[in-house]
C-alpha atoms as a PDB file:
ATOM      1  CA  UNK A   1     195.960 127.686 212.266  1.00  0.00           C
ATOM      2  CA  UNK A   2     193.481 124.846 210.770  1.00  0.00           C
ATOM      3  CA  UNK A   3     190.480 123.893 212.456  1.00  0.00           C
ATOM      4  CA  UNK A   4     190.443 120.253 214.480  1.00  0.00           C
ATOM      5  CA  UNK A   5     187.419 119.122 212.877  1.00  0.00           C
ATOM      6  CA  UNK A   6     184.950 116.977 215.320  1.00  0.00           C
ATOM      7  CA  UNK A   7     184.266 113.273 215.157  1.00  0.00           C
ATOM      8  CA  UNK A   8     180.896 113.964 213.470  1.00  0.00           C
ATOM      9  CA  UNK A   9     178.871 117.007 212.431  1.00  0.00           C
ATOM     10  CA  UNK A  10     175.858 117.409 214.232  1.00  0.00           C
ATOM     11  CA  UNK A  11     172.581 117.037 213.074  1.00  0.00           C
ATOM     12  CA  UNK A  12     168.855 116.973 214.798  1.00  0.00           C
ATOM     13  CA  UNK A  13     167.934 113.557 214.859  1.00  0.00           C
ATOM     14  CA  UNK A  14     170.833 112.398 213.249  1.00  0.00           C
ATOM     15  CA  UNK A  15     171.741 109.723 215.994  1.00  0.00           C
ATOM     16  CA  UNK A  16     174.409 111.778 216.903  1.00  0.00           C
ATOM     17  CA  UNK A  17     174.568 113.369 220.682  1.00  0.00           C
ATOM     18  CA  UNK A  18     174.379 117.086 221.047  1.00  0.00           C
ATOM     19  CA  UNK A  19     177.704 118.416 220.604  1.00  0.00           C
ATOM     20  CA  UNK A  20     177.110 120.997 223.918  1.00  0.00           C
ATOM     21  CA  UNK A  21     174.497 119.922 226.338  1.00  0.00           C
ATOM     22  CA  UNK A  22     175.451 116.101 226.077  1.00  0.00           C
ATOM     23  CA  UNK A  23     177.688 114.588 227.868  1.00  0.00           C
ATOM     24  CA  UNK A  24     179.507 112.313 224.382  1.00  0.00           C
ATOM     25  CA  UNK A  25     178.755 115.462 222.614  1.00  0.00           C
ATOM     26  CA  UNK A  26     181.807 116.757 220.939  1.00  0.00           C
ATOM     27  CA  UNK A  27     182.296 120.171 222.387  1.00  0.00           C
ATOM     28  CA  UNK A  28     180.253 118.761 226.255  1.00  0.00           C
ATOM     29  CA  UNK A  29     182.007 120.928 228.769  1.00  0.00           C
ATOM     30  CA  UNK A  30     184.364 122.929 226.078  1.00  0.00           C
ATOM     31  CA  UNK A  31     183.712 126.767 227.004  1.00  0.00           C
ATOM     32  CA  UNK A  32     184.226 128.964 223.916  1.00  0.00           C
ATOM     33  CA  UNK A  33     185.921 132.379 224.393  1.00  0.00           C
ATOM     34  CA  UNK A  34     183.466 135.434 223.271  1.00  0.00           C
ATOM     35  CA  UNK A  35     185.186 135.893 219.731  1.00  0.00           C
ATOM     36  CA  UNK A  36     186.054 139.406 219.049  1.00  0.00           C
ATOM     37  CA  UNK A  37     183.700 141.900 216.572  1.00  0.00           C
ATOM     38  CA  UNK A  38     185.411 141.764 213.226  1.00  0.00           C
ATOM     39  CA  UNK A  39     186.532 145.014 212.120  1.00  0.00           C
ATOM     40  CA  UNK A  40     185.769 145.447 208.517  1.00  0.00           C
ATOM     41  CA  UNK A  41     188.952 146.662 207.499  1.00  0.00           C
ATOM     42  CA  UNK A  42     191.288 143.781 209.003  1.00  0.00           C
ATOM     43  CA  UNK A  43     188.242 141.021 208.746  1.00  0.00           C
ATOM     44  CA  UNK A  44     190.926 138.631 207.503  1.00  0.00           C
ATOM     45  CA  UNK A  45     192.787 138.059 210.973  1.00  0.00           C
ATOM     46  CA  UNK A  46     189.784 136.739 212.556  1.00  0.00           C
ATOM     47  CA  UNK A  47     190.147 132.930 213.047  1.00  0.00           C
ATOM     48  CA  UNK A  48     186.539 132.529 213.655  1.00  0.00           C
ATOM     49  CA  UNK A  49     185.495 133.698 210.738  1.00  0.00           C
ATOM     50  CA  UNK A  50     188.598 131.356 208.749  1.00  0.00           C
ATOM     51  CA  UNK A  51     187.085 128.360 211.427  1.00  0.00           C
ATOM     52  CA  UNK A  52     183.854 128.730 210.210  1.00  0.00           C
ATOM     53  CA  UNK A  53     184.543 128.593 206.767  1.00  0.00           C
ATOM     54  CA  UNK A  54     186.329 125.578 207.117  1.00  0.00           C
ATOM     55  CA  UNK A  55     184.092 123.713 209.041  1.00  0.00           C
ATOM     56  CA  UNK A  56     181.328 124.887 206.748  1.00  0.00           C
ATOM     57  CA  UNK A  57     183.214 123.670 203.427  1.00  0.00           C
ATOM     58  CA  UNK A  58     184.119 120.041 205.091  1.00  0.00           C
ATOM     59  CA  UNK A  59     180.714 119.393 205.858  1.00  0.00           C
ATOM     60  CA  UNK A  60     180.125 120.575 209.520  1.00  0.00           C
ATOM     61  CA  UNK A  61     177.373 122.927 208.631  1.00  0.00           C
ATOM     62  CA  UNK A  62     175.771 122.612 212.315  1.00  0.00           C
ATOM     63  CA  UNK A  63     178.690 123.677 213.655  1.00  0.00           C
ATOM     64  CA  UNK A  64     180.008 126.544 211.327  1.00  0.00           C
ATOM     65  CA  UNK A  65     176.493 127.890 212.301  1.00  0.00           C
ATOM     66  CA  UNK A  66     177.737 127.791 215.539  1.00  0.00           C
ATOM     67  CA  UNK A  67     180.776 130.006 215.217  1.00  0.00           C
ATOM     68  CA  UNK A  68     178.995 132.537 212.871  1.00  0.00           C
ATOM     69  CA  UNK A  69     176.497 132.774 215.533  1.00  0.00           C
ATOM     70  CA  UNK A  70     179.262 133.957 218.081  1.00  0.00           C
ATOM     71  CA  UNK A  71     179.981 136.579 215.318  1.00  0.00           C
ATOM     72  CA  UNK A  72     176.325 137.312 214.782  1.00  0.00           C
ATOM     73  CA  UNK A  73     175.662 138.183 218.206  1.00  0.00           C
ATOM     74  CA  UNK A  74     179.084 140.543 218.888  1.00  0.00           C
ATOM     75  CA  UNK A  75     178.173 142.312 215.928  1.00  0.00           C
ATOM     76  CA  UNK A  76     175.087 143.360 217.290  1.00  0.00           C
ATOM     77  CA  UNK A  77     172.509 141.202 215.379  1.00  0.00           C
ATOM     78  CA  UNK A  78     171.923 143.996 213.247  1.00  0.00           C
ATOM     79  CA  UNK A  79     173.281 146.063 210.636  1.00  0.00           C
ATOM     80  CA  UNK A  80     175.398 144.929 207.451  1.00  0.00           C
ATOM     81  CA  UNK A  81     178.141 142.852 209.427  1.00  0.00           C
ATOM     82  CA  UNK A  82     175.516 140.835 211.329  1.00  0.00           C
ATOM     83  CA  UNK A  83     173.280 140.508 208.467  1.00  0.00           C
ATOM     84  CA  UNK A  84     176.343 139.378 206.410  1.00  0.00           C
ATOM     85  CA  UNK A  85     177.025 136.659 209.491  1.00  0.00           C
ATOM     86  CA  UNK A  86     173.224 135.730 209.523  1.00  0.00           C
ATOM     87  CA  UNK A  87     173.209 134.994 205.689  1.00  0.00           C
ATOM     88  CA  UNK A  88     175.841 132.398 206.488  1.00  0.00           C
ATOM     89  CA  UNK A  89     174.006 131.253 209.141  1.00  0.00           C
ATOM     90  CA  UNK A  90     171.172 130.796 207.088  1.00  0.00           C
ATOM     91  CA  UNK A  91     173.332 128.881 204.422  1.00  0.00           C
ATOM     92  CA  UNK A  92     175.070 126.433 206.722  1.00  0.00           C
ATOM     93  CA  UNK A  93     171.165 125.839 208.233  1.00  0.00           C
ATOM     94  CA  UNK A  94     170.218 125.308 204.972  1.00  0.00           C
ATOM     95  CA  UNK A  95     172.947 122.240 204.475  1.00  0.00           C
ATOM     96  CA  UNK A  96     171.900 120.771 208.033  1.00  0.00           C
ATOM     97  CA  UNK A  97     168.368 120.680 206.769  1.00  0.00           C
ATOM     98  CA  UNK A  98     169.593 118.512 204.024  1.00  0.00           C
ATOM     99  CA  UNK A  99     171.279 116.555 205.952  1.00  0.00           C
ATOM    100  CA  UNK A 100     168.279 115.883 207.791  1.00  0.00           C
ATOM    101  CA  UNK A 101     166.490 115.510 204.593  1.00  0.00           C
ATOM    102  CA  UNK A 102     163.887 118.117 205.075  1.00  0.00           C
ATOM    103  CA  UNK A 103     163.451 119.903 201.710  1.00  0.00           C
ATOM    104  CA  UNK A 104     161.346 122.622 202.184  1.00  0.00           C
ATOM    105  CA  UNK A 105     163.731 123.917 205.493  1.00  0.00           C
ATOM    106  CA  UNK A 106     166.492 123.758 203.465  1.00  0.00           C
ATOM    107  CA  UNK A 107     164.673 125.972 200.451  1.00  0.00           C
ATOM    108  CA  UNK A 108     163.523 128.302 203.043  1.00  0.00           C
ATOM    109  CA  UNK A 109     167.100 128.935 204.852  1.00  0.00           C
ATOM    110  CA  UNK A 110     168.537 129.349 201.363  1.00  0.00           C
ATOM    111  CA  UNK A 111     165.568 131.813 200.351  1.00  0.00           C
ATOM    112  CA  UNK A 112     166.546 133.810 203.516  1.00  0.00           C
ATOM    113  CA  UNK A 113     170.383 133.567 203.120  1.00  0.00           C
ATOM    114  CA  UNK A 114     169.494 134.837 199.389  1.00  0.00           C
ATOM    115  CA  UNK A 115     167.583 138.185 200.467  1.00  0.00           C
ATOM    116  CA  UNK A 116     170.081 138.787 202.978  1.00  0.00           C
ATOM    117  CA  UNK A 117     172.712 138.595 199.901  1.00  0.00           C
ATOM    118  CA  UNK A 118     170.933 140.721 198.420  1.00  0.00           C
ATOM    119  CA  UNK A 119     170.202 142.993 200.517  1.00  0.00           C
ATOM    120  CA  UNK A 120     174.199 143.108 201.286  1.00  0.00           C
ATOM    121  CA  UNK A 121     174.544 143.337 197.391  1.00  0.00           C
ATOM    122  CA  UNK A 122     172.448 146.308 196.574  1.00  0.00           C
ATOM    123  CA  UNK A 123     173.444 148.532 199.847  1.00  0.00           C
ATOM    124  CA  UNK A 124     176.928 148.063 198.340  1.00  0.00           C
ATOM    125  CA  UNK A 125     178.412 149.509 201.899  1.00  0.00           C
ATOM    126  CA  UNK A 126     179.769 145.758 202.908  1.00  0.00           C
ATOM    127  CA  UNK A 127     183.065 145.021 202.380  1.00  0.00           C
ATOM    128  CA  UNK A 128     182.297 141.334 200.914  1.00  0.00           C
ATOM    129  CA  UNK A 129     184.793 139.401 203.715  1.00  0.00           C
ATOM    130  CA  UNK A 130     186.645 137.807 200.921  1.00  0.00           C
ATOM    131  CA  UNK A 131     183.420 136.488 199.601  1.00  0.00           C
ATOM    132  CA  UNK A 132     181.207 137.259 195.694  1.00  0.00           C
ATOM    133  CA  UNK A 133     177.667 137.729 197.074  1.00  0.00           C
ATOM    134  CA  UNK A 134     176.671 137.335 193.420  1.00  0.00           C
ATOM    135  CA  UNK A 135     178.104 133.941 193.489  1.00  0.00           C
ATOM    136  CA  UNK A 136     176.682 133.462 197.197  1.00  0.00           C
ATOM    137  CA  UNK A 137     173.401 134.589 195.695  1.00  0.00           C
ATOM    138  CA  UNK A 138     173.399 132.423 193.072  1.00  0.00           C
ATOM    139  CA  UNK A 139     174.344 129.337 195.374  1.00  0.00           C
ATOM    140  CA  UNK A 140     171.627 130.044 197.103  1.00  0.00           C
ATOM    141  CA  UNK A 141     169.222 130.347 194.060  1.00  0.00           C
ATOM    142  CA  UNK A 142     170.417 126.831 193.108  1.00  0.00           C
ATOM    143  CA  UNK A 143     169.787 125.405 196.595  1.00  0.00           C
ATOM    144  CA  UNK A 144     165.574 126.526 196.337  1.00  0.00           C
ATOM    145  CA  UNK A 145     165.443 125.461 192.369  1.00  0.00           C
ATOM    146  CA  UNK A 146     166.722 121.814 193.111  1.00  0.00           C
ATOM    147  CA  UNK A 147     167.651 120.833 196.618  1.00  0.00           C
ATOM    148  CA  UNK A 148     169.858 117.680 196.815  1.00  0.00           C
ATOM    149  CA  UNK A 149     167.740 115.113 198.162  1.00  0.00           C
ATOM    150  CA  UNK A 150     170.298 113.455 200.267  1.00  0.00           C
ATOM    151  CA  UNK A 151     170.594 109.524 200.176  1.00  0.00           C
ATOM    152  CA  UNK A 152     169.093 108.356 203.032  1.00  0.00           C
ATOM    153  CA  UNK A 153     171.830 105.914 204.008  1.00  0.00           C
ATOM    154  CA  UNK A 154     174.353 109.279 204.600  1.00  0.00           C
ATOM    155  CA  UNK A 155     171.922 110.786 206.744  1.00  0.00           C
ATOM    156  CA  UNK A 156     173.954 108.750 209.871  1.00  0.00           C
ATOM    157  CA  UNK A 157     177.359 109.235 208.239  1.00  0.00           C
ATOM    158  CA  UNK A 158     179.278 111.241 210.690  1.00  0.00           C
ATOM    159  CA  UNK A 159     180.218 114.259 208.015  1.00  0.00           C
ATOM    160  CA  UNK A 160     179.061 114.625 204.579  1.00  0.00           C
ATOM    161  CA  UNK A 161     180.142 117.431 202.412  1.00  0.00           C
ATOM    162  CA  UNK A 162     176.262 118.552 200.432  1.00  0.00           C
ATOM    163  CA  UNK A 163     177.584 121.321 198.659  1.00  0.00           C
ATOM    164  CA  UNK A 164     179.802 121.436 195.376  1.00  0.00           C
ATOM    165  CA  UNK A 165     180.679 125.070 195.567  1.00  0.00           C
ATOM    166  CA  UNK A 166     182.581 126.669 198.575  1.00  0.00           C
ATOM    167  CA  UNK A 167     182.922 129.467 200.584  1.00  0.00           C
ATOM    168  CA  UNK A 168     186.170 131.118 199.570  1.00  0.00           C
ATOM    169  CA  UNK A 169     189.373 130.948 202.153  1.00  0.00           C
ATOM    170  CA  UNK A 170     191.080 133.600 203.579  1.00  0.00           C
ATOM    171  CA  UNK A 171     194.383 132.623 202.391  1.00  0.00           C
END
């Protein structure tokens, strides 16, 4: 099932209202079911995981964080799955920080998402959840090396897609 994208993607400062803890927010009063730990051998029937890769490739990076966090924290925090889920994290914090047009957050969530890849890479014991960490790696390399200084004009546009390359679907 696609995602229902929101009216805007959040973003600190933006001008937009906190999607949960105000009351125009987007997702104000919405409560989220607990999403289910992703089993590593059937990772593809887990519509979080698609929903957050959607969201993350049209340009809701706040809010793909969002639903990787859910999967972060049933996966423990720790370990390969929830260091997998943290590197996206760390990717889709990376695009909100260019959104917000702060540079050296954005190099720093990239350079965290990176070692996290490449951690992931060189344990080899992580099925990749559809995704090439050397690619993912390599994103992230080209994220710290030249940051897309955002024109300030689409800082207050409700959604703006940063990134050229995208997360891989599921189907």
């Amino acid at each position: 099932m696609p995602t229902k994208f929101p009216a805007y993607s959040y973003v600190p400062g933006g001008g937009w209202p906190h999607p949960n803890s105000h009351p125009a927010g987007h997702s104000y009063h919405i409560i989220e079911s607990k999403p289910l730990a992703i089993d590593p051998d059937s990772w593809r029937e887990s519509s979080e995981y698609q929903s957050g890769i959607e969201l993350f490739n049209a340009g809701y990076y706040w809010e793909a964080h969002e639903v990787w966090e859910g999967l972060w924290h049933v996966a423990g925090r720790s370990g390969d799955i929830a260091d997998f889920f943290k590197a996206l994290i760390k990717l889709a914090a990376s695009g909100v920080k260019l959104r917000e047009g702060v540079m050296a957050g954005a190099i720093t969530h990239a350079r965290r998402a990176e070692d996290l890849f490449r951690k992931l890479l060189d344990s080899n014991k992580l099925n990749e959840f559809g995704q090439d960490l050397k690619e993912l790696i390599e994103w992230c390399q080209e994220i710290q090396s030249s940051p897309m200084d955002l024109d300030p004009s689409l800082r207050k546009a409700p959604v703006v897609v940063i990134f050229q390359r995208r997360l891989d679907t599921l189907s």
